[in-house]
Protein backbone atom coordinates (compact mmCIF):
# COMPACT_ATOMS: atom_id res chain seq x y z
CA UNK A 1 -44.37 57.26 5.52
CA UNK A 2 -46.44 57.22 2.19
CA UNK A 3 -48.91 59.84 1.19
CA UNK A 4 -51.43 56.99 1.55
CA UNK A 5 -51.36 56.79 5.34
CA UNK A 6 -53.74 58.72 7.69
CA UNK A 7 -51.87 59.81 10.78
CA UNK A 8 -54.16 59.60 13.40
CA UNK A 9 -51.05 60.11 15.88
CA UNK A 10 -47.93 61.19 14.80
CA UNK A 11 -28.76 51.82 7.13
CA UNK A 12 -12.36 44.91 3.99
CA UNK A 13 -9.70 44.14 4.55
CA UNK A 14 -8.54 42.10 1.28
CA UNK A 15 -8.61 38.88 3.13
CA UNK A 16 -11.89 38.65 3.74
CA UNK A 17 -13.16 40.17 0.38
CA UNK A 18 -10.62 38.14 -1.69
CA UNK A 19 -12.15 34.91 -0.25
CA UNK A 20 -15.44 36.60 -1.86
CA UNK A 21 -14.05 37.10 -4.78
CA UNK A 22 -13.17 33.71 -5.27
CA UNK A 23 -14.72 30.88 -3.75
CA UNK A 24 -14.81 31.61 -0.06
CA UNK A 25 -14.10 28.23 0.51
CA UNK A 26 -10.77 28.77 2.76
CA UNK A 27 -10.76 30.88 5.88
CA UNK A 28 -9.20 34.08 4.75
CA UNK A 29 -5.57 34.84 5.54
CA UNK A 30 -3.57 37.94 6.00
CA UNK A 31 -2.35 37.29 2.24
CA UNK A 32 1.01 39.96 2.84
CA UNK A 33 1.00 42.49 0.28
CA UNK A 34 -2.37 40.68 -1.00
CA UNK A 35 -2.58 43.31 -4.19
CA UNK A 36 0.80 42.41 -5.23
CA UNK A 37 -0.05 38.33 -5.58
CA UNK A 38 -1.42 36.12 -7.99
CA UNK A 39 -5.03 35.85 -8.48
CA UNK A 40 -4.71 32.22 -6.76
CA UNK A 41 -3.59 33.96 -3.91
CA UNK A 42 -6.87 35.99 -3.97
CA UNK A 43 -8.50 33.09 -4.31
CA UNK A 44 -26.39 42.98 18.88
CA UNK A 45 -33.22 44.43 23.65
CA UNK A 46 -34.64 47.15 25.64
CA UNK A 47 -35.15 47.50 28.97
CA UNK A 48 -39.19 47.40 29.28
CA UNK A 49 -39.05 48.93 32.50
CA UNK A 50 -39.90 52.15 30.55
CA UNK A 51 -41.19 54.98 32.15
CA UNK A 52 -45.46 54.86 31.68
CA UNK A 53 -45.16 58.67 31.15
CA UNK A 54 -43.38 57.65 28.03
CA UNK A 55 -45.99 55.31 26.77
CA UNK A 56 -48.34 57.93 25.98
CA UNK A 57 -47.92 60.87 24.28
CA UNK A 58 -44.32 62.00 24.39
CA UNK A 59 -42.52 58.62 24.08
CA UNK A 60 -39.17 60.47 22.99
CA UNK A 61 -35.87 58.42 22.21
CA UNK A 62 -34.98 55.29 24.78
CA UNK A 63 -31.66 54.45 26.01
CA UNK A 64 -32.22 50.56 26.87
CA UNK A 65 -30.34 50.16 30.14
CA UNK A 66 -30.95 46.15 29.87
CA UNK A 67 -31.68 44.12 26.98
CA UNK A 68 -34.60 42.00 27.41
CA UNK A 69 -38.14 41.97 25.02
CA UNK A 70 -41.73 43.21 25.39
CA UNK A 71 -44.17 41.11 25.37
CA UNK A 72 -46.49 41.44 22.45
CA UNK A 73 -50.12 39.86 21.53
CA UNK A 74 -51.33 40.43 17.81
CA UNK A 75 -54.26 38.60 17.22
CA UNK A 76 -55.98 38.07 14.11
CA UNK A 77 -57.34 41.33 12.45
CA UNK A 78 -61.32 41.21 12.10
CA UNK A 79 -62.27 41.50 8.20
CA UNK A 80 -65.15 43.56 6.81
CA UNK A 81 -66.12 41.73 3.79
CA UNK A 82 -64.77 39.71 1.38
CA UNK A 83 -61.17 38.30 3.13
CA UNK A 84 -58.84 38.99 -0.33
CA UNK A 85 -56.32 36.46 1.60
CA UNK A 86 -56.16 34.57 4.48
CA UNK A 87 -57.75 36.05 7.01
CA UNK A 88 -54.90 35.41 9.99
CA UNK A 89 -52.06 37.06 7.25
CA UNK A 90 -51.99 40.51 8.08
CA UNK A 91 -51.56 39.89 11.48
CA UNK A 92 -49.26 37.38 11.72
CA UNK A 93 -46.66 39.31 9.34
CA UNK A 94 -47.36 41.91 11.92
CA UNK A 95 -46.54 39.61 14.66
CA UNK A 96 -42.78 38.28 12.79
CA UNK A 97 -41.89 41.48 12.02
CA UNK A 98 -41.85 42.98 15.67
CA UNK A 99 -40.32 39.72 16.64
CA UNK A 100 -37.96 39.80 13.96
CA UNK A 101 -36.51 43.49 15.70
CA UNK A 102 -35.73 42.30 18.56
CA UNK A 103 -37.60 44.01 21.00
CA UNK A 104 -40.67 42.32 21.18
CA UNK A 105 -41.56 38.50 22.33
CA UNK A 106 -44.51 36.46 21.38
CA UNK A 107 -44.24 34.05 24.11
CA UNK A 108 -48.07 34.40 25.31
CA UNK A 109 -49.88 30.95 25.31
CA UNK A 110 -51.70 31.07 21.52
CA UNK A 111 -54.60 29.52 23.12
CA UNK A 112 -55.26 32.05 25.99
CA UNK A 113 -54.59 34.68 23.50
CA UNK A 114 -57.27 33.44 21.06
CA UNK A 115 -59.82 33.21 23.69
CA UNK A 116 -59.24 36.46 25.53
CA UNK A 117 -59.27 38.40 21.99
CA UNK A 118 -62.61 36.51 21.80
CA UNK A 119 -63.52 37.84 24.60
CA UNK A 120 -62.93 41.18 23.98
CA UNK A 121 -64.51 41.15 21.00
CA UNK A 122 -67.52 39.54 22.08
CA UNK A 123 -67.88 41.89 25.14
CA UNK A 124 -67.06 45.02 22.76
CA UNK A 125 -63.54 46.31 25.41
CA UNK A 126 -60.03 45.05 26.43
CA UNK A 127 -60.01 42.95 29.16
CA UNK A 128 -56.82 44.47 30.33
CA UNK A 129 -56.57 42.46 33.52
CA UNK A 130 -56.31 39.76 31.50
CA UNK A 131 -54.12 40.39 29.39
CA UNK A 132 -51.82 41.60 31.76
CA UNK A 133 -52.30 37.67 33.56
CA UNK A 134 -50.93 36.34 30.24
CA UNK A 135 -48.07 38.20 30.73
CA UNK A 136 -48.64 40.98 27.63
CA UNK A 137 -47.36 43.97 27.86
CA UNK A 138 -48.85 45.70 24.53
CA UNK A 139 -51.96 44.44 22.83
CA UNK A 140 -52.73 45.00 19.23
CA UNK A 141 -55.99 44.79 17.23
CA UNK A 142 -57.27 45.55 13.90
CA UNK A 143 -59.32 44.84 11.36
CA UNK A 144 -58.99 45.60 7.20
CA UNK A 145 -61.43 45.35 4.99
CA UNK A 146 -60.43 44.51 0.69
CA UNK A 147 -62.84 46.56 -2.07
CA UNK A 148 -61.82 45.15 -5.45
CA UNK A 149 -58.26 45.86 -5.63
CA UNK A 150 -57.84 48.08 -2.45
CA UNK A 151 -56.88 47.19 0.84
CA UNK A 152 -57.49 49.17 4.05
CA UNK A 153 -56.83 48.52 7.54
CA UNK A 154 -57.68 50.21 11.01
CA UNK A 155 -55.35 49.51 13.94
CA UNK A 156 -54.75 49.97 17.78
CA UNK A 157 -52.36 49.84 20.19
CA UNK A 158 -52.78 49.19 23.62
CA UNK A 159 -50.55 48.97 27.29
CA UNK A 160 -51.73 45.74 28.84
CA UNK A 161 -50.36 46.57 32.26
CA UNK A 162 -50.89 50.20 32.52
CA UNK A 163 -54.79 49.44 30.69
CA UNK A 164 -54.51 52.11 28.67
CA UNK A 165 -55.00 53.01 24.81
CA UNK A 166 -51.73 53.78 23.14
CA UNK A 167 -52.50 55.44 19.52
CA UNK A 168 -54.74 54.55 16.63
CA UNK A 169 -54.08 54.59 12.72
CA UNK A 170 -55.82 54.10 9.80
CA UNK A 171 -54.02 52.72 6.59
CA UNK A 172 -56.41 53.73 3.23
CA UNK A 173 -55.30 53.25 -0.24
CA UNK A 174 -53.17 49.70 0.20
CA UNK A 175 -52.87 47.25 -2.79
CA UNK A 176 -54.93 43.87 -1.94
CA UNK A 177 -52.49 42.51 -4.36
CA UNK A 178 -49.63 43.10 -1.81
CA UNK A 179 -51.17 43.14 1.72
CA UNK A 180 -47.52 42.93 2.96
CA UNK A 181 -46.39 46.43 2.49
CA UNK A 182 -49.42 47.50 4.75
CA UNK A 183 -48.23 44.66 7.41
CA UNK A 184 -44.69 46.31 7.48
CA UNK A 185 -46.00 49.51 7.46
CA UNK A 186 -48.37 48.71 10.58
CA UNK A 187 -45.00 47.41 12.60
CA UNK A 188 -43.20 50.12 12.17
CA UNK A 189 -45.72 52.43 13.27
CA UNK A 190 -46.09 49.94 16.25
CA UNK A 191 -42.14 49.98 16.69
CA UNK A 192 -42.50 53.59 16.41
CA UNK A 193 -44.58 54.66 18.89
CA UNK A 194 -43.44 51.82 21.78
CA UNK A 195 -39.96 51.78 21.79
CA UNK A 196 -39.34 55.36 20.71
CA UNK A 197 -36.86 53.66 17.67
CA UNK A 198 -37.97 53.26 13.58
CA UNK A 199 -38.89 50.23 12.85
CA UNK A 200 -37.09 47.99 10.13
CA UNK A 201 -39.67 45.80 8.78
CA UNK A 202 -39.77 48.08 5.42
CA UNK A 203 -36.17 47.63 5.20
CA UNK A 204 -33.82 45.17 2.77
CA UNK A 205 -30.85 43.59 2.35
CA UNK A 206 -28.26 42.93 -0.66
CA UNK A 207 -26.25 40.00 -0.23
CA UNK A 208 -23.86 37.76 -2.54
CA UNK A 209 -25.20 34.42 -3.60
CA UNK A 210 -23.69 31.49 -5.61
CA UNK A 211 -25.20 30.12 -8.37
CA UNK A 212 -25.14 28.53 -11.56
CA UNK A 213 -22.78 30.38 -14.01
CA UNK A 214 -20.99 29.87 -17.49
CA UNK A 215 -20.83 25.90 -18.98
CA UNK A 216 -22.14 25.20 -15.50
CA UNK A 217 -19.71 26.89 -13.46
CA UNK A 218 -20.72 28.94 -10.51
CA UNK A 219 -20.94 32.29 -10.41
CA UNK A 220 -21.49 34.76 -7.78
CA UNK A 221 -24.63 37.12 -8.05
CA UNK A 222 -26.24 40.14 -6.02
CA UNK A 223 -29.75 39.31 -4.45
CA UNK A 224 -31.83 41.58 -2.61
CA UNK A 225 -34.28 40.39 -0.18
CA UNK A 226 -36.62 41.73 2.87
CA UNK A 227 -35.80 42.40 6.24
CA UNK A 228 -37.64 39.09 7.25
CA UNK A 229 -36.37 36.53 4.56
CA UNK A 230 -38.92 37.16 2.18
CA UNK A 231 -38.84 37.79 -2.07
CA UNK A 232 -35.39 36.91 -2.42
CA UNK A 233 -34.95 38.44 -6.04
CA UNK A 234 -31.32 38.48 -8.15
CA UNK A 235 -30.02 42.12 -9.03
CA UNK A 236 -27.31 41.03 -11.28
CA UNK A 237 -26.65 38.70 -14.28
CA UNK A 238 -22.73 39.10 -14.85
CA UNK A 239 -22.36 35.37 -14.65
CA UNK A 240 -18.85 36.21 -13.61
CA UNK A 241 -17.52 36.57 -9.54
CA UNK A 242 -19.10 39.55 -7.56
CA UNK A 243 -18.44 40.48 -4.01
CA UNK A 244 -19.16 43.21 -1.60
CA UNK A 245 -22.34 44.95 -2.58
CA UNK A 246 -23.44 47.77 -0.99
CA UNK A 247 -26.34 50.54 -1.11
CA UNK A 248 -25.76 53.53 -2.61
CA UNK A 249 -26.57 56.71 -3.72
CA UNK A 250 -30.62 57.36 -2.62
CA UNK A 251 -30.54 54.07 -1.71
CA UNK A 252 -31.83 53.29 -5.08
CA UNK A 253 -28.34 52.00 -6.36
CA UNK A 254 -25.77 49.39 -5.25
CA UNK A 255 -21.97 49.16 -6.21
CA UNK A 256 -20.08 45.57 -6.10
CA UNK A 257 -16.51 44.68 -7.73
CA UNK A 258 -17.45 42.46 -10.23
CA UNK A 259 -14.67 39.93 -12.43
CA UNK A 260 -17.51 40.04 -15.52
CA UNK A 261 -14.20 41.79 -17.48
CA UNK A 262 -11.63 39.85 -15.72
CA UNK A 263 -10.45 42.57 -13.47
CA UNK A 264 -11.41 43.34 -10.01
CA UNK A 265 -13.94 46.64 -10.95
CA UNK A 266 -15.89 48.35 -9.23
CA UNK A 267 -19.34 48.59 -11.05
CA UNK A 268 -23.43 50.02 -10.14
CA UNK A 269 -26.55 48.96 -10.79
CA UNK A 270 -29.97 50.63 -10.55
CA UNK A 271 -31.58 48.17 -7.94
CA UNK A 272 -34.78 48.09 -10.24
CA UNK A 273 -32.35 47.08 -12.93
CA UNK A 274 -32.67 49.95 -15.12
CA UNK A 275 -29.94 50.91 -15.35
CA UNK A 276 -25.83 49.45 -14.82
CA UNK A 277 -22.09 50.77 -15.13
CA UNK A 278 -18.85 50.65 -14.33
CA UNK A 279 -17.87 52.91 -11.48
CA UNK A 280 -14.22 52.27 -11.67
CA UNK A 281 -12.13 50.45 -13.59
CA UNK A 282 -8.23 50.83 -12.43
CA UNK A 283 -5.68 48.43 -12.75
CA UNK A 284 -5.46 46.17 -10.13
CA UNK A 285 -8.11 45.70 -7.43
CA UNK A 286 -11.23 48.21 -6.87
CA UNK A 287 -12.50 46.84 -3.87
CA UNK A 288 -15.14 47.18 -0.50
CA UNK A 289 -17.09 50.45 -1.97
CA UNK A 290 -18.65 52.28 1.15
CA UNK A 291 -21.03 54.93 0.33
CA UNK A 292 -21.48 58.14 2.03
CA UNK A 293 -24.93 59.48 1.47
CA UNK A 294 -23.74 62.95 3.52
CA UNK A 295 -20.48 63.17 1.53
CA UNK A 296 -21.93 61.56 -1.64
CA UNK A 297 -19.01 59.87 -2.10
CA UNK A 298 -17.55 56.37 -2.57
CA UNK A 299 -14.54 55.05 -0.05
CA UNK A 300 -13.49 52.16 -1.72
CA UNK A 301 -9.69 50.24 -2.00
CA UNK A 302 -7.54 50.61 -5.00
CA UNK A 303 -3.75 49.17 -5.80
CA UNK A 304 -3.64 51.07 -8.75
CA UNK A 305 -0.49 52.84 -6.95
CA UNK A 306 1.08 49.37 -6.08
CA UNK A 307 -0.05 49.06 -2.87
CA UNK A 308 -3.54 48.71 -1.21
CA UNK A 309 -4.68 52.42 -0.02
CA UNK A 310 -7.91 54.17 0.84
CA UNK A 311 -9.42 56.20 -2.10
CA UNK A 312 -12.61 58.33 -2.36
CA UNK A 313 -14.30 58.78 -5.71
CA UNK A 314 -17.91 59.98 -6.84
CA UNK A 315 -20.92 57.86 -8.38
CA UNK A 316 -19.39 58.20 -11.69
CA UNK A 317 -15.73 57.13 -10.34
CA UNK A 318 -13.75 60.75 -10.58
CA UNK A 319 -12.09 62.46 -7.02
CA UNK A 320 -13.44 65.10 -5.65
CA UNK A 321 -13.72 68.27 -7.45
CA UNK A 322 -13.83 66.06 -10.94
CA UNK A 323 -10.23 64.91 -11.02
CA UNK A 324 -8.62 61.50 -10.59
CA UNK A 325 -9.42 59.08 -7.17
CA UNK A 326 -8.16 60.99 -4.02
CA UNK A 327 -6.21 59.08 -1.78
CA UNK A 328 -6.86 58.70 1.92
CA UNK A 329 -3.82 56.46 3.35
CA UNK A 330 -0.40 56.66 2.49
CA UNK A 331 1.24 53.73 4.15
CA UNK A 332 3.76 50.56 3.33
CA UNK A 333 1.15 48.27 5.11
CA UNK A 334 -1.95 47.09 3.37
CA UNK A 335 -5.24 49.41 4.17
CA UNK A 336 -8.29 48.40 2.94
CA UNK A 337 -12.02 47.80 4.10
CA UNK A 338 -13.49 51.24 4.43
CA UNK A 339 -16.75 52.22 6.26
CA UNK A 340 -18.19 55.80 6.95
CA UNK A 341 -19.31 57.17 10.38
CA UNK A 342 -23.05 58.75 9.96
CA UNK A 343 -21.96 61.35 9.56
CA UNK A 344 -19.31 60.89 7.42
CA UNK A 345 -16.52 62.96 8.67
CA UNK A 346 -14.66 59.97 9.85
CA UNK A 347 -13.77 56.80 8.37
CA UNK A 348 -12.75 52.92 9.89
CA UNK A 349 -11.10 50.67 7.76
CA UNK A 350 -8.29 47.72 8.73
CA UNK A 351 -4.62 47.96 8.28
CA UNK A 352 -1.80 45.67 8.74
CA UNK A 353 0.50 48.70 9.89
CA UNK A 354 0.75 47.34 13.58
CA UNK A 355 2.20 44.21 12.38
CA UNK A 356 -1.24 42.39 12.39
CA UNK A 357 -4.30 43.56 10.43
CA UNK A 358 -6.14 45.55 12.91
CA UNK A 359 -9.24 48.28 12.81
CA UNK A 360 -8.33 51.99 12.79
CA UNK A 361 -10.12 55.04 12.49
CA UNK A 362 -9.18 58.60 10.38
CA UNK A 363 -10.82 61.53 9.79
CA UNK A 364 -12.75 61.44 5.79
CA UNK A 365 -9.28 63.80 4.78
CA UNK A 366 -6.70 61.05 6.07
CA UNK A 367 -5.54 62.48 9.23
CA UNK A 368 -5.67 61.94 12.64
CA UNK A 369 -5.08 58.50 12.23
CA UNK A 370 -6.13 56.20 15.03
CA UNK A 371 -6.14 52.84 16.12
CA UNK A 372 -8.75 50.88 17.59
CA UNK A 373 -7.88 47.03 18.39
CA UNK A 374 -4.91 45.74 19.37
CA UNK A 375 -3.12 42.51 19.24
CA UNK A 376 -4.88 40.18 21.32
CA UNK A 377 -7.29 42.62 22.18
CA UNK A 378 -9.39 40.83 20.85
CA UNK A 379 -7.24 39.14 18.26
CA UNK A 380 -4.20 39.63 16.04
CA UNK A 381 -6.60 39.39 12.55
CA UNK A 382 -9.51 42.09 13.18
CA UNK A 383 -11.57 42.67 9.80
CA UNK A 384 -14.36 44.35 8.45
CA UNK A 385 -15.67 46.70 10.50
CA UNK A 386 -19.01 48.51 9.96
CA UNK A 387 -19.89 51.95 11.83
CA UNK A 388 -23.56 51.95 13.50
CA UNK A 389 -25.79 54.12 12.28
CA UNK A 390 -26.42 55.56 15.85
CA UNK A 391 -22.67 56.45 16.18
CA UNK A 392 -22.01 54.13 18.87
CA UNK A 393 -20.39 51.43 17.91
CA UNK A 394 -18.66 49.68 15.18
CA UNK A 395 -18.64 45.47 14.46
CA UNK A 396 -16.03 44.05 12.93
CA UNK A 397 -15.33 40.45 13.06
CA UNK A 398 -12.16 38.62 14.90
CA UNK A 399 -10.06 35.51 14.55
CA UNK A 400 -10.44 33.71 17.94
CA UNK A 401 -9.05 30.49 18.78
CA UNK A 402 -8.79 29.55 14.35
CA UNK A 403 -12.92 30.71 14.57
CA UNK A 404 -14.02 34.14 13.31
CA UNK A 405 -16.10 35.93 15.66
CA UNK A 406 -17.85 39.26 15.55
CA UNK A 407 -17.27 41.88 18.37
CA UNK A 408 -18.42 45.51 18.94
CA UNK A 409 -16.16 48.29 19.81
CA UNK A 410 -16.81 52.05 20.57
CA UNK A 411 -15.31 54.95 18.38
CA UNK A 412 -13.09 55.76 21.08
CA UNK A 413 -11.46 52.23 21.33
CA UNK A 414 -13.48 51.71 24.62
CA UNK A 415 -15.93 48.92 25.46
CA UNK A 416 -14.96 45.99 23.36
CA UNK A 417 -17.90 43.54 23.41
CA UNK A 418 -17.86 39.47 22.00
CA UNK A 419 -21.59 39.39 20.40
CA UNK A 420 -20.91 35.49 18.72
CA UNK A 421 -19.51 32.44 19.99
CA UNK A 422 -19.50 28.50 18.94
CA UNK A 423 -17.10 26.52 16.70
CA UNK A 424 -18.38 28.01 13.62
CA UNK A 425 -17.24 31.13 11.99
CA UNK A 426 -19.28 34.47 11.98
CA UNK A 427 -18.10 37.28 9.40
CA UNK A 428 -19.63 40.67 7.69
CA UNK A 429 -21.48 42.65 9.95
CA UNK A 430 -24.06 45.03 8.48
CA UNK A 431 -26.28 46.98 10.81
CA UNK A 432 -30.00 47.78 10.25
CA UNK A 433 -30.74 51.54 10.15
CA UNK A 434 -32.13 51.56 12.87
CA UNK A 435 -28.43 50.66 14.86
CA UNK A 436 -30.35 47.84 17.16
CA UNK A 437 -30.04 44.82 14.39
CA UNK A 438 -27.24 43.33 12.66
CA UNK A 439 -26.55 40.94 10.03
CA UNK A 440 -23.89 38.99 9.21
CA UNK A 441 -22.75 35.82 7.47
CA UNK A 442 -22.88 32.53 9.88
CA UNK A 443 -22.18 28.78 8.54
CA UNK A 444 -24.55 26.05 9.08
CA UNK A 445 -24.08 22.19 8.04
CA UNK A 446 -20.67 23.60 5.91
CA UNK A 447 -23.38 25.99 4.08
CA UNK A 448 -22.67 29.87 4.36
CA UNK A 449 -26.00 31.86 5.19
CA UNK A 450 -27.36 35.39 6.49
CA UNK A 451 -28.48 35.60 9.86
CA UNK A 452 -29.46 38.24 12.34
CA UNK A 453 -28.90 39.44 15.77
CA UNK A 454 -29.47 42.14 18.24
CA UNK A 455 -27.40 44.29 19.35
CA UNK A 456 -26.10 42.83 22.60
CA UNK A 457 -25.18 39.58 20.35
CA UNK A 458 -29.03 37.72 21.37
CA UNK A 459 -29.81 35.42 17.74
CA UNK A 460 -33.02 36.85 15.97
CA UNK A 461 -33.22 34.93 12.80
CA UNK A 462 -32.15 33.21 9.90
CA UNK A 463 -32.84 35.15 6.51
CA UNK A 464 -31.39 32.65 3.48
CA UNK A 465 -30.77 28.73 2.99
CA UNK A 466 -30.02 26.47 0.53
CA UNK A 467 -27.50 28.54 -1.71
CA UNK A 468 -24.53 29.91 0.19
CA UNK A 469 -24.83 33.26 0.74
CA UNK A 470 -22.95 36.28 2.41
CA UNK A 471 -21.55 39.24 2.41
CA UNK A 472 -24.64 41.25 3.33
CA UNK A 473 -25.41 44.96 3.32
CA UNK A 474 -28.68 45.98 4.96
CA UNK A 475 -30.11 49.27 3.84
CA UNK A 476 -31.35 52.51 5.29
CA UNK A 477 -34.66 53.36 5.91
CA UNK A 478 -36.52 53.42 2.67
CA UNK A 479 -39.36 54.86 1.28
């Protein structure tokens, strides 16, 4: 929340990542003893049935019991003065963005809508009853007004079916020049105050995207972009292969393993660009960085050793305490792929130790090691998981029938849950801070994207075209 706002009422296994690294054009493979080869080897609603008690005042946190969507009308904000933009903007970015987290529907007739806003506003109240005949559960109405370069907006929230008033904010001291913050800002609140979750709409993603490199080779790049598609911009220039970026510290940075030296290193970047380094630079691989913002520390793999292990170093690449990397796994098989629980006392990552690369879990000192899938349970080739930011789960993505496909799996190894299916492949889960979104690569026409789903697997949207692009990391809640 920014100082501006009046409150009225109160966040791989070398297979996968090698196919990155190169040009991701054949279906990774378990690659045996991958760090050891040539470089041509390396080639998921809510349940709306929510109490009314809830709705008010004390909406406190909801455990969806069913995943289904609220029904949500946002008509057109009412503008004092001189428009700034199109009029219909504000609201409509409003509207995508609650649609966009998966809990809320837009499937009102437009027309009825239209006229019984017109209505209302004609007749100066909320026709609840109907409203609630369109089949709305939660009404919202504004209106902003633009003075030179400011941009202000007043909003409400009301419950169509219980006909009540929800909360009110006002939202002084906008830039007309950028009437989208304020819309994302409004959602969340929305978001907020409904469902009892943040919001993401204020949220962004890093991803990998190809493009034109040296003598008119491609390269791979880091892009950033919103949380609903929008201002795609390119973080790095290295004109060289990247893969795996990921927020770090403050969420103000992001590391990626970069080839712009001809070795696999691991190197940040100031997301405004200020500012870029190497991280670490050991022989071999430096791969899959994972950031702990609790531990303030970097899992990442290394083969510097000879084999591919589990490794922790800070920002600025030493181990803990200032000395040299401190190794996690100490194993013949190949462990790689790290991700951090919240709160970062335990660590997943995939391992070939069972005979077939599989997800397993260890505590952030390297014991009490743990394994989570099993042969066939799902599949013999489990990869990159990622740990929810609510605890509850971690995605990973499994080889099914040739086809990758992303499942969900509790900490404890228990409910294992298929959230994609279809003939194409689905890879890299990343989840939304929120843990209720996640996005992950999907292929479309032979073209590699980023898409987005809820949690229990339902499609939300598509986020990039054209380019192929993957290998997305979404980031926490930001200021």
């Amino acid at each position: 929340m920014t100082p501006q706002e009046s409150n009225t009422t109160k966040m791989r296994w070398f297979p996968a990542q090698a196919a990155h690294l190169k040009n991701l054009e054949a279906r990774p493979a378990l690659m045996a003893r991958i760090a050891l080869t040539a470089l041509a080897a390396f080639v998921v609603g809510w349940c709306p049935a929510m109490a009314r008690a809830q709705r008010a005042q004390d909406l406190g946190t909801v455990t969806p019991s069913a995943y289904s969507t609220l029904s949500i009308a946002v008509p057109p904000f009412q503008v004092e003065g001189s428009r700034g933009f199109e009029e219909a903007l504000l609201a409509e970015i409003v509207a995508n963005d609650l649609k966009l987290s998966g809990f809320f529907n837009l499937d009102a007739n437009e027309k009825f809508v239209k006229e019984t806003h017109a209505l209302d506003l004609a007749e100066d109240r909320v026709h609840f009853p109907d409203w609630a005949r369109l089949g709305v559960s939660y009404i919202v109405k504004g209106k902003y007004k633009v003075d030179g370069l400011s941009l202000e907006a007043e909003v409400r929230t009301y419950d169509a079916t219980a006909g009540t008033y929800i909360f009110g904010k006002r939202y002084p001291g906008y830039s007309a020049g950028n009437p989208r913050e304020l819309a994302h800002r409004i959602s969340n609140d929305i978001h907020q105050r409904v469902t009892g979750w943040p919001g993401i709409a204020h949220t962004k993603l890093i991803y990998v995207q190809e493009t034109a490199g040296r003598a008119g080779k491609q390269s791979k790049e880091a892009y950033i972009i919103d949380a609903d598609g929008k201002d795609p911009r390119k973080l790095t220039s290295d004109l060289s292969l990247i893969a795996t970026p990921t927020w770090g510290a403050n969420a103000t940075e992001l590391y990626y393993t970069t080839y712009k030296d001809f070795n696999p290193d691991l190197a940040g970047s100031f997301i405004d660009g200020s500012y870029n380094w190497f991280v670490s630079r050991w022989p071999g691989f430096n791969l899959s960085p994972a950031w702990s913002q609790k531990k303030r520390m970097i899992a990442l793999t290394l083969t510097k050793d000879g084999n591919s292990e589990i490794y922790l170093i800070t920002r600025e690449g030493k181990g803990p305490g200032g000395r040299g990397p401190k190794r996690l796994t100490y194993d013949r098989a190949i462990d790689s792929s790290p991700t951090w629980s919240p709160g970062g006392n335990q660590i997943a990552f995939t391992s070939d130790r069972s005979g077939s690369p599989q997800i397993f879990v260890m505590d952030d000192t390297g014991v009490n090691v743990r394994r989570m899938t099993r042969p066939g349970a799902p599949s013999n080739y489990c990869d990159g998981a990622a740990w929810s930011p609510r605890g509850d789960k971690i995605a990973f993505a499994a080889r099914v029938d040739g086809i990758f496909q992303i499942f969900t799996i509790s900490p404890t190894g228990e409910d294992l849950e298929q959230l994609t299916r279809g003939e194409s492949n689905h890879e890299d889960p990343s989840w939304a801070p929120n843990g209720w979104v996640l996005s992950y690569t999907g292929e479309r026409g032979g073209s590699k994207e980023i898409r987005t789903m809820f949690v229990d697997g339902r499609p939300i949207a598509r986020l990039t075209s054209g380019s192929d692009s993957y290998s997305s990391s979404w980031s926490p809640m930001l200021p």
